[in-house]
N, C-alpha and C. Protein backbone atom coordinates (compact mmCIF):
# COMPACT_ATOMS: atom_id res chain seq x y z
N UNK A 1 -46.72 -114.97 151.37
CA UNK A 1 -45.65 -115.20 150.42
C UNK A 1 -44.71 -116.30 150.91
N UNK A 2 -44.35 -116.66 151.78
CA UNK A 2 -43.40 -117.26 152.69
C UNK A 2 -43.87 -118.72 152.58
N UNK A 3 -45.34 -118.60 152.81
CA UNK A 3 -45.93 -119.90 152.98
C UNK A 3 -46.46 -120.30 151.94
N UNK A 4 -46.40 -120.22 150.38
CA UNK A 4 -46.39 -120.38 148.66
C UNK A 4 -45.12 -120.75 148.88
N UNK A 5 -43.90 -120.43 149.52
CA UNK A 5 -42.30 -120.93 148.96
C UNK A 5 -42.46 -121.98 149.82
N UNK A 6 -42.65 -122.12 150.64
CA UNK A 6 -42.59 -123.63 151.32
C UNK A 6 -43.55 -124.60 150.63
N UNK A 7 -44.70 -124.02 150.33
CA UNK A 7 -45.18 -124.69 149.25
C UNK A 7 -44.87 -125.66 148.19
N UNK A 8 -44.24 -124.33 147.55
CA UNK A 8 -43.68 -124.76 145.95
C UNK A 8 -42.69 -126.26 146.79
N UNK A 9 -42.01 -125.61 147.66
CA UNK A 9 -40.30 -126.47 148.14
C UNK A 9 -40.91 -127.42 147.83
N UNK A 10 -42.30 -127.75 148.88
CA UNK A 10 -42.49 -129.05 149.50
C UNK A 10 -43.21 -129.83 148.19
N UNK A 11 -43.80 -128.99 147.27
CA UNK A 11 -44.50 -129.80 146.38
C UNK A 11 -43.83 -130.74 145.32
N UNK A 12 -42.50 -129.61 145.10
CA UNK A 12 -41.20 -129.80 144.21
C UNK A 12 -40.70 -131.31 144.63
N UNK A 13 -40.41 -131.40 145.58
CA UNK A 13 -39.95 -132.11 146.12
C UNK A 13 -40.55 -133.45 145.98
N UNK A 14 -42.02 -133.31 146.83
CA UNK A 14 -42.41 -134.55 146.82
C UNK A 14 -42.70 -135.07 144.91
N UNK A 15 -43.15 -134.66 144.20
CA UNK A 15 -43.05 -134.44 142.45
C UNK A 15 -41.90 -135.46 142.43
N UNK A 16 -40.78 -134.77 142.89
CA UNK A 16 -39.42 -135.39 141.95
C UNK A 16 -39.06 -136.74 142.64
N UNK A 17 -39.33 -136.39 144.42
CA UNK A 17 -38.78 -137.78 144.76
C UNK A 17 -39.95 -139.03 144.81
N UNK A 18 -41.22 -138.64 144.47
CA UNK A 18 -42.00 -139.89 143.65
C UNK A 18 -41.42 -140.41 142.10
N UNK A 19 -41.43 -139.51 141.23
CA UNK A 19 -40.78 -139.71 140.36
C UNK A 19 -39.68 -141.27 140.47
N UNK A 20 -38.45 -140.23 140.86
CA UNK A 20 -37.30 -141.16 141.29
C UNK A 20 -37.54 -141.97 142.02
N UNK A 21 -38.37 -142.19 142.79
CA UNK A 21 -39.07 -143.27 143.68
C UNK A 21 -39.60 -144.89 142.78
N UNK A 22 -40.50 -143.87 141.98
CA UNK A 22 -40.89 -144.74 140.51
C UNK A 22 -40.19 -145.51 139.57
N UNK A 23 -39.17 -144.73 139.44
CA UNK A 23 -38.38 -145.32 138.63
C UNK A 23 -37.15 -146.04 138.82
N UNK A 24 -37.32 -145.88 140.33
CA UNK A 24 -36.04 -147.28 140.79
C UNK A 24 -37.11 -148.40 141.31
N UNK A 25 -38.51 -148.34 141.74
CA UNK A 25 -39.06 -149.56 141.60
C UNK A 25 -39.41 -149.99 140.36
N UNK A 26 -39.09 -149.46 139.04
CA UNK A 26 -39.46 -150.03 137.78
C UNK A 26 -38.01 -150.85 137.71
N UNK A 27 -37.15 -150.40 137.64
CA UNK A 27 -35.98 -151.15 137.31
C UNK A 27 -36.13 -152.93 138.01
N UNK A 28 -36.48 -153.15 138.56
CA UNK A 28 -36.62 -154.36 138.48
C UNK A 28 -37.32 -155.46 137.18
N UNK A 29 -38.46 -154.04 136.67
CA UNK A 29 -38.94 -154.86 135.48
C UNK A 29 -38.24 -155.54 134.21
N UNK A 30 -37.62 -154.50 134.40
CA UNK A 30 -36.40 -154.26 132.81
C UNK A 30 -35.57 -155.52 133.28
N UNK A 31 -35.17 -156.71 134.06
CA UNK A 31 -34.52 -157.81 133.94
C UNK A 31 -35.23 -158.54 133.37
N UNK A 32 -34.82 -159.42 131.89
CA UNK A 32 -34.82 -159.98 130.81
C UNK A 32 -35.37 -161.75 131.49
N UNK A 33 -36.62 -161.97 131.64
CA UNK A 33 -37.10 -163.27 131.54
C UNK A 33 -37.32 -163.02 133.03
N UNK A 34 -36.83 -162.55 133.74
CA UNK A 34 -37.34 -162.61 135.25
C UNK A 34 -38.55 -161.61 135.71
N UNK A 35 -38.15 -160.30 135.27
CA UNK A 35 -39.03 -159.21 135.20
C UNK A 35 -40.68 -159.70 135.30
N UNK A 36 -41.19 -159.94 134.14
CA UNK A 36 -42.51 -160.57 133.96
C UNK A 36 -43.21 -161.26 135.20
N UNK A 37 -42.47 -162.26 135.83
CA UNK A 37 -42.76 -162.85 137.01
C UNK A 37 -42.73 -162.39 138.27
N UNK A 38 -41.58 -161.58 138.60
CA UNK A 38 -41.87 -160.80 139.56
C UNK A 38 -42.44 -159.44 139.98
N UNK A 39 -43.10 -159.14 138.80
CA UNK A 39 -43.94 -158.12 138.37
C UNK A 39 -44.69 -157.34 139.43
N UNK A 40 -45.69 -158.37 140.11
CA UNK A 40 -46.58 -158.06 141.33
C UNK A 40 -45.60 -157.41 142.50
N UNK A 41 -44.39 -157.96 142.50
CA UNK A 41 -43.40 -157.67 143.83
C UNK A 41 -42.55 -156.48 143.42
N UNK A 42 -43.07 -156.43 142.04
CA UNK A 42 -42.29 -155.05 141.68
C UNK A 42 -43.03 -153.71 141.47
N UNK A 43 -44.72 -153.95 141.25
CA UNK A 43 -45.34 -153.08 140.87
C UNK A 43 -45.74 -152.69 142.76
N UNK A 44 -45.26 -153.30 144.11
CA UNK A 44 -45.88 -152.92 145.21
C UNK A 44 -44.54 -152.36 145.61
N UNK A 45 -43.26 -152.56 145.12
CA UNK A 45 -41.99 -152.32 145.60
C UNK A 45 -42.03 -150.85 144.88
N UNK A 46 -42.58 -150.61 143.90
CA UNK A 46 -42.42 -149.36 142.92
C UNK A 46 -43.34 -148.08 143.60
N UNK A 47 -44.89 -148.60 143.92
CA UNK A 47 -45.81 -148.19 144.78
C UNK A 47 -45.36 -147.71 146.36
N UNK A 48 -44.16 -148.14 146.83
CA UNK A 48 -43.53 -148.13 148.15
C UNK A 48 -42.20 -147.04 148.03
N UNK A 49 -41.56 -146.98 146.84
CA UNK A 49 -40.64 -146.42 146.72
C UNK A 49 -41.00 -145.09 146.40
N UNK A 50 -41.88 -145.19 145.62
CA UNK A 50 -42.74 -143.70 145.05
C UNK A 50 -43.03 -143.05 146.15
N UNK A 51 -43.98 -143.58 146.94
CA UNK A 51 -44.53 -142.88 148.33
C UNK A 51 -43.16 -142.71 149.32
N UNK A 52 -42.73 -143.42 149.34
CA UNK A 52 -41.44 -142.87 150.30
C UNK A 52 -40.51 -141.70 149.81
N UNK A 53 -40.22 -142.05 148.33
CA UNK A 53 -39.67 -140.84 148.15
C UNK A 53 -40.24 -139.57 147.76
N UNK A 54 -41.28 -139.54 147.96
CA UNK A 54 -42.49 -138.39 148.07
C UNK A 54 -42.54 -137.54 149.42
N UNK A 55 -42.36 -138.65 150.13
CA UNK A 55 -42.52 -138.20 151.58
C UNK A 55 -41.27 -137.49 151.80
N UNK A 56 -40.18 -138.15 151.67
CA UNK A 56 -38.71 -137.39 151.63
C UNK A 56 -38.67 -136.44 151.02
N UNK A 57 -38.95 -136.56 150.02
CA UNK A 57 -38.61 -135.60 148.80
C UNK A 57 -39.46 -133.46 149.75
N UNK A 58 -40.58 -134.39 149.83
CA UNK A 58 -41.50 -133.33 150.54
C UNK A 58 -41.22 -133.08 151.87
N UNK A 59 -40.24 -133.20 152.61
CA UNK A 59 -39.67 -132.97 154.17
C UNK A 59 -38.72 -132.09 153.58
N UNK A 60 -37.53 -132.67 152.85
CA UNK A 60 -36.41 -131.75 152.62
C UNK A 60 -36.78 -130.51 151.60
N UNK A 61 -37.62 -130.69 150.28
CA UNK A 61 -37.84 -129.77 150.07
C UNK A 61 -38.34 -128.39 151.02
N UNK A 62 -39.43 -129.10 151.30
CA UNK A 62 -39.82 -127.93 152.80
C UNK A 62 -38.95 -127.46 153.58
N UNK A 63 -38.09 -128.48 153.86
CA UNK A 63 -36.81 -128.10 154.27
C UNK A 63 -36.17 -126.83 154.15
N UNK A 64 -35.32 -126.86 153.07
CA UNK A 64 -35.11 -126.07 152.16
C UNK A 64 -35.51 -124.89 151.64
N UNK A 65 -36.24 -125.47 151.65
CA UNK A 65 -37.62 -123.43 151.39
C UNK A 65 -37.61 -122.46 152.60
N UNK A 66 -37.80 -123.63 153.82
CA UNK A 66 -37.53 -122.54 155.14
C UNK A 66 -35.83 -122.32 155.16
N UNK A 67 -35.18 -122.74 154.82
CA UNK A 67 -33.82 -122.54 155.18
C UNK A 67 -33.89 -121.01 154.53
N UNK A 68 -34.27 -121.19 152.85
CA UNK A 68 -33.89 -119.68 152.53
C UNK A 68 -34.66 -119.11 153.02
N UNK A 69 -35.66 -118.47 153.77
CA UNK A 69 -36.65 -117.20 154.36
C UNK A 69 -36.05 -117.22 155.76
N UNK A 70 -34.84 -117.89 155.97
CA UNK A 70 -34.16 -117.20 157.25
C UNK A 70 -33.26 -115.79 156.97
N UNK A 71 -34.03 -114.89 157.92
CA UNK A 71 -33.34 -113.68 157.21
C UNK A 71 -31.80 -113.30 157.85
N UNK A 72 -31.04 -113.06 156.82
CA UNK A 72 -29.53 -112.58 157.41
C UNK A 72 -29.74 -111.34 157.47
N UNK A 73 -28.44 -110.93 158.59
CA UNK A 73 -28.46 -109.60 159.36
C UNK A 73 -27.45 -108.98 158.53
N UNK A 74 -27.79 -108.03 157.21
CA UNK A 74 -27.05 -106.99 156.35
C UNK A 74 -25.85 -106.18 157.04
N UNK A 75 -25.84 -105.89 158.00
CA UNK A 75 -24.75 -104.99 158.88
C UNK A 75 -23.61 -106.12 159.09
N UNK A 76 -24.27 -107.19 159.86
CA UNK A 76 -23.60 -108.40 160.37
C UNK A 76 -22.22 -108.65 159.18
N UNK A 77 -22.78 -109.09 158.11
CA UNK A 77 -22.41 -109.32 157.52
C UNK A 77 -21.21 -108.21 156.64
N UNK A 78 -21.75 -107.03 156.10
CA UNK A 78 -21.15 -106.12 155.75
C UNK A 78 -19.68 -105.71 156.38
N UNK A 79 -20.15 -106.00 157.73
CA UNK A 79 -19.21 -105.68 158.80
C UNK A 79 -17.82 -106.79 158.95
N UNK A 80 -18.40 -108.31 158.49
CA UNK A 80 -17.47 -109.06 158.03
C UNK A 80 -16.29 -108.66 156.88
N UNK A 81 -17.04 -108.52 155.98
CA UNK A 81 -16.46 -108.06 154.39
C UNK A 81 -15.27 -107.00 154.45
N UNK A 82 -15.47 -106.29 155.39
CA UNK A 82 -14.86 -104.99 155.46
C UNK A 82 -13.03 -105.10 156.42
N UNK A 83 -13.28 -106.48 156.65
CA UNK A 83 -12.28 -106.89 158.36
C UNK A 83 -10.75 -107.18 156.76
């Protein structure tokens, strides 16, 4: 079970930060008369950004997933609440 949530984290992750990866190397296209030409430097800049933020995306998610399956100590705590 533990190791499906790190899963999901890490998959989540890498998903969204390709995504967003993608779509800040597209933004170069969308400039009006320049776009077209620098196309090639944008479609390897887009290809670079994707994978990087995949890779990130998939560290911290994983990240994250283990952070929550650290278990807190119920007494510990209770014992706070009560002060």
């Amino acid at each position: 079970m533990k190791l499906l949530i790190v899963l999901v984290g890490v998959t989540l992750g890498a998903v969204v930060g390709g995504v967003l990866g993608m779509l800040l190397g597209l933004g170069a296209l969308a400039i009006p008369g320049v776009g077209p030409m620098i196309a090639a430097g944008s479609l390897a800049t887009m290809l670079g950004t994707a994978s990087v933020g995949a890779m990130t995306g998939a560290l911290l998610g994983g990240l994250m997933s283990l952070l929550l399956l650290i278990p807190v100590n119920k007494r510990r705590l209770s014992s706070r609440e009560q002060r």
